[in-house]
Protein backbone atom coordinates (compact mmCIF):
# COMPACT_ATOMS: atom_id res chain seq x y z
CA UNK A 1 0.00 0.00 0.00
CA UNK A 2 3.01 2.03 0.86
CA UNK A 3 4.73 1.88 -2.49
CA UNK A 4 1.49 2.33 -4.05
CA UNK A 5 1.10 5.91 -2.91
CA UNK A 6 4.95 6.48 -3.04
CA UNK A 7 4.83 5.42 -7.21
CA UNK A 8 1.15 7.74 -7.30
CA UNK A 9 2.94 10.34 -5.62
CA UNK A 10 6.05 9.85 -8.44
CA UNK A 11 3.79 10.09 -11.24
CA UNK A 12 1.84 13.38 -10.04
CA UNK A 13 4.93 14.94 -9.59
CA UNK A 14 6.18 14.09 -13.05
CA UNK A 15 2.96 15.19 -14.60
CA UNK A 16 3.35 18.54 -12.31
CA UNK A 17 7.20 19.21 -13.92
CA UNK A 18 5.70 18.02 -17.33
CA UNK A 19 3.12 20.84 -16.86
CA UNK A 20 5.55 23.20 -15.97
CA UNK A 21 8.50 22.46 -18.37
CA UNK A 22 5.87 22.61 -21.36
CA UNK A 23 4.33 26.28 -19.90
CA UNK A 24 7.75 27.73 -19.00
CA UNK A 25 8.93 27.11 -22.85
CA UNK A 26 5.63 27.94 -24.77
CA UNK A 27 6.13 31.10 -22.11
CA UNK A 28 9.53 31.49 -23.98
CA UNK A 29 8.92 30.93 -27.43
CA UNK A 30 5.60 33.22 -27.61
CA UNK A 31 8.52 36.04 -25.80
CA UNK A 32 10.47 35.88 -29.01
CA UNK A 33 8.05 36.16 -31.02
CA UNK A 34 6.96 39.27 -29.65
CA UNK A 35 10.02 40.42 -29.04
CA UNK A 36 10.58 40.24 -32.85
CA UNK A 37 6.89 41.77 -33.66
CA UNK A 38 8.52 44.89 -31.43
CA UNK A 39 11.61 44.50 -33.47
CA UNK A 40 10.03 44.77 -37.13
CA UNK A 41 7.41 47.43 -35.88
CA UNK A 42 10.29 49.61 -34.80
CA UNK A 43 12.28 49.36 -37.63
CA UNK A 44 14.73 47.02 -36.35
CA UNK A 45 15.51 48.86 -32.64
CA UNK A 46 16.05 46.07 -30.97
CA UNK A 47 18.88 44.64 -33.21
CA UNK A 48 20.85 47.62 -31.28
CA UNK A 49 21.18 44.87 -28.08
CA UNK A 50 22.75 42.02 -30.45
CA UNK A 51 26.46 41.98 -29.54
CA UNK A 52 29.23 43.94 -31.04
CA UNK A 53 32.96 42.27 -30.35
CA UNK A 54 35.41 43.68 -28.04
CA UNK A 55 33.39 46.73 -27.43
CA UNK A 56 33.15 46.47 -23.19
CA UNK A 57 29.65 48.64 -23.45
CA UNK A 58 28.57 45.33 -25.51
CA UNK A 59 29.07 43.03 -22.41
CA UNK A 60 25.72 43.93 -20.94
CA UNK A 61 24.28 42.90 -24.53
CA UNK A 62 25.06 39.05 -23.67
CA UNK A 63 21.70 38.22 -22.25
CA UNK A 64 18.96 40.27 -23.80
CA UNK A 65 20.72 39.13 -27.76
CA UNK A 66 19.95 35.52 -26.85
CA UNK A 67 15.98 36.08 -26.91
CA UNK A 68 16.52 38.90 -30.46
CA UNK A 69 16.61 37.58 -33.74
CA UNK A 70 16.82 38.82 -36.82
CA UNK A 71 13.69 37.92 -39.17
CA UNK A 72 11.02 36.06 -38.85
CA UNK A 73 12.56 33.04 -40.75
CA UNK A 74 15.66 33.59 -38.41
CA UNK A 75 13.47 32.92 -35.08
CA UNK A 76 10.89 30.40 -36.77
CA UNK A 77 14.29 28.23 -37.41
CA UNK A 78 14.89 28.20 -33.79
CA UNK A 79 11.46 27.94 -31.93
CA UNK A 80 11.29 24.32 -32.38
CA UNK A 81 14.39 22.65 -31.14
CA UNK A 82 14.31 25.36 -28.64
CA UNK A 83 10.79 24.07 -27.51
CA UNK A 84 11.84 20.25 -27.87
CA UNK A 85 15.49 20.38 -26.24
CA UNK A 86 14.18 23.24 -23.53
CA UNK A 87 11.54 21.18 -22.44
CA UNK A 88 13.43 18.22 -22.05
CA UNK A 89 16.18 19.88 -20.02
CA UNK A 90 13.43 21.72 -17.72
CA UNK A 91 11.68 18.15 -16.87
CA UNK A 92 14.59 17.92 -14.36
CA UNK A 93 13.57 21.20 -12.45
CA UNK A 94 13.12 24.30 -13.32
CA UNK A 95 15.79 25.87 -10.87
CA UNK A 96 18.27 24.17 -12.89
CA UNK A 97 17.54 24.42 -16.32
CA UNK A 98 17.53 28.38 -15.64
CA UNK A 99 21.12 27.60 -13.85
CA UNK A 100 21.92 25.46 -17.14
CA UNK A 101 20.55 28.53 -19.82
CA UNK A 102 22.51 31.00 -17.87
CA UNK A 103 25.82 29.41 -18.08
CA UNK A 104 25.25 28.59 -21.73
CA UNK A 105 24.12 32.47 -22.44
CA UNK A 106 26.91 33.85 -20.39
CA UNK A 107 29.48 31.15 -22.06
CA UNK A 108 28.23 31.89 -25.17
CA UNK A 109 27.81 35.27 -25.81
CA UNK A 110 31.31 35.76 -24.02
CA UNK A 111 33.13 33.25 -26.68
CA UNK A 112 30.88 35.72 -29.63
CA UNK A 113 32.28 38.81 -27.91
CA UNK A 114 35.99 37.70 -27.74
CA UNK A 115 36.69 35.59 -31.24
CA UNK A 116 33.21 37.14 -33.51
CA UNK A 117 34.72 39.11 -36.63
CA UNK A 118 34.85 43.06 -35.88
CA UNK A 119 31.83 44.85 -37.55
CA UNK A 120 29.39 42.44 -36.82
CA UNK A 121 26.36 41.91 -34.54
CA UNK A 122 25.14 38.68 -33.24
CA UNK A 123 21.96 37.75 -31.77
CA UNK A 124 19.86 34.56 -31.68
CA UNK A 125 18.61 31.67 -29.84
CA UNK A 126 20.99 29.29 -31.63
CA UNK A 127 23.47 29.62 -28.82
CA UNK A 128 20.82 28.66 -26.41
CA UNK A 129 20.00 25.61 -28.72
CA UNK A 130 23.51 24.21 -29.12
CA UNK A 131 24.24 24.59 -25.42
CA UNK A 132 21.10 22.47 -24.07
CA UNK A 133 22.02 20.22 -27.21
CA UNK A 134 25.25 20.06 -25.31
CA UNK A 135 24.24 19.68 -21.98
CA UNK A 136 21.87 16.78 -22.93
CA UNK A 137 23.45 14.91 -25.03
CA UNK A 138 26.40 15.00 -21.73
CA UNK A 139 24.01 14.82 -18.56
CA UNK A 140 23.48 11.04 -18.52
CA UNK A 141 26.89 10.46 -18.27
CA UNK A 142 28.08 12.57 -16.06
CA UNK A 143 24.81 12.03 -13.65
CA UNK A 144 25.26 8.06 -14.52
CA UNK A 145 21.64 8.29 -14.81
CA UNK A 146 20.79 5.35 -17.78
CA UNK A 147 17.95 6.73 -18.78
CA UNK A 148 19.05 10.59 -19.36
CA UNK A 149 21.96 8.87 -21.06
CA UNK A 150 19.14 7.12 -22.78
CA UNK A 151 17.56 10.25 -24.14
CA UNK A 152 20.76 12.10 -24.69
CA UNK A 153 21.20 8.94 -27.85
CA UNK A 154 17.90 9.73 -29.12
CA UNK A 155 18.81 13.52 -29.43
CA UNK A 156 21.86 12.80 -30.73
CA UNK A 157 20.33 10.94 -33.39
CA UNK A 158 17.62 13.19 -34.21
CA UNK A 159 19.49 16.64 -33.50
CA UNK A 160 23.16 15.58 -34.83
CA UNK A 161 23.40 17.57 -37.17
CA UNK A 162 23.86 20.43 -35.81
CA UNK A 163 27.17 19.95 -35.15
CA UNK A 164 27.81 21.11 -38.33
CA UNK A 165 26.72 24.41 -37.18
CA UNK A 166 29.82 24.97 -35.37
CA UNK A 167 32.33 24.59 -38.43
CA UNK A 168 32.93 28.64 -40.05
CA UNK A 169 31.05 27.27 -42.96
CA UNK A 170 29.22 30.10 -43.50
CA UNK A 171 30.00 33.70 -42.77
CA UNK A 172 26.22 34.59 -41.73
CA UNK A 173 26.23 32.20 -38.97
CA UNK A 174 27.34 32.85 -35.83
CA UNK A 175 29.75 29.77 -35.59
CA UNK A 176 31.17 31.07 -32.68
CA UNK A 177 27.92 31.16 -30.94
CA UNK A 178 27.23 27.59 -31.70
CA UNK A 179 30.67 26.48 -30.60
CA UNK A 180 30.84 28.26 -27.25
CA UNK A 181 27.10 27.93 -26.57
CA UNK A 182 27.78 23.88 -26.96
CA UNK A 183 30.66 24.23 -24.83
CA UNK A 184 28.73 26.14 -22.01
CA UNK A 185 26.07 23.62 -22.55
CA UNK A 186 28.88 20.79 -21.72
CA UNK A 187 30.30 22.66 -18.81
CA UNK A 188 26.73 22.73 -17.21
CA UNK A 189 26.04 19.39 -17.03
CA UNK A 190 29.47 18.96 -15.26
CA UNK A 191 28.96 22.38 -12.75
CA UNK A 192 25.41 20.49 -12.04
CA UNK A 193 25.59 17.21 -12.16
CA UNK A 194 23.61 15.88 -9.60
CA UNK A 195 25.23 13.95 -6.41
CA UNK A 196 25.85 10.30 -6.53
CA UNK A 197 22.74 8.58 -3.74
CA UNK A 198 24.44 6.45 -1.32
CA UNK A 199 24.56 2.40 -1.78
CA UNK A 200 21.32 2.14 0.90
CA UNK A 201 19.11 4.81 -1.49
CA UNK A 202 15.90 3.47 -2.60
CA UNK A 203 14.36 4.42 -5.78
CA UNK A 204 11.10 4.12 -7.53
């Protein structure tokens, strides 16, 4: 009877981070969009907050270019593995996942502002997306969880190519946010991994 409300009480609470995972990233992706509705009504205003390398003013740009995009096409091409990969990583808590974004933001738009050519501006989710690509496809293994390592296969298989994205094959990308948002995606999993239980732990 005992386990029987312990596993009832499991599966509410997944349902409950489920719930919350799913409404925290539609929350997200509906801010972009808006944000870039503001952007095109304005004449492009907000492209002013994308960041410019090696300029110290641009430092404070880091976080607010990660949610600014360029075009409509520019932020459609992100929404979705931003909804899929986001959602995944927030199942695990939401206190987290905003621990994990941050250090991929930070990591990322830091790399952009050091090595990104001079004269350009970068801004974009894509960062964001190669750094919980990252930190996924990483997290089983360094957690030894078998299931997370699990999942991190399946994205691998599904999301691999994106790897590509962080090769200079093209001078319109940000390659540079890709690399060092996959990196900061990597380091996460390793800053957060989760403690190891002790041998008498039970689990359900």
């Amino acid at each position: 009877m005992d386990q029987g409300v312990t596993m009832t009480g499991t599966r509410t609470g997944a349902t409950a981070r489920a719930v919350t995972a799913g409404a925290v990233m539609l929350g997200w992706i509906a801010l972009l969009w808006v944000l870039e509705g503001v952007d095109t009504a304005t004449g492009h205003s907000l492209d002013t907050y994308g960041i410019s390398p090696r300029e110290p003013a641009e430092l404070a740009d880091i976080v607010p270019s990660a949610f600014l995009h360029s075009g409509w096409e520019h932020v459609a091409s992100n929404s979705v593995p931003l909804l899929v990969l986001g959602f995944i990583a927030a199942l695990a808590g939401i206190r987290r996942f905003a621990a994990v974004v941050l250090v991929v933001i930070v990591t990322g738009g830091l790399g952009v502002w050091l090595t990104a050519p001079p004269n350009t501006v970068t801004l974009g989710a894509s960062g964001v997306v190669f750094g919980l690509f990252g930190y996924l496809l990483v997290r089983g293994f360094v957690d030894r969880r078998p299931l997370d390592i699990v999942v991190g296969l399946i994205i691998a298989a599904v999301y691999g190519s994106l790897l590509w994205g962080v090769l200079p094959t093209d001078s319109g990308i940000s390659w540079q946010g890709h690399l060092f948002g996959l990196m900061g995606g990597v380091a996460a999993a390793f800053a957060f991994r989760r403690p190891r239980r002790s041998a008498g732990a039970v689990t359900v």
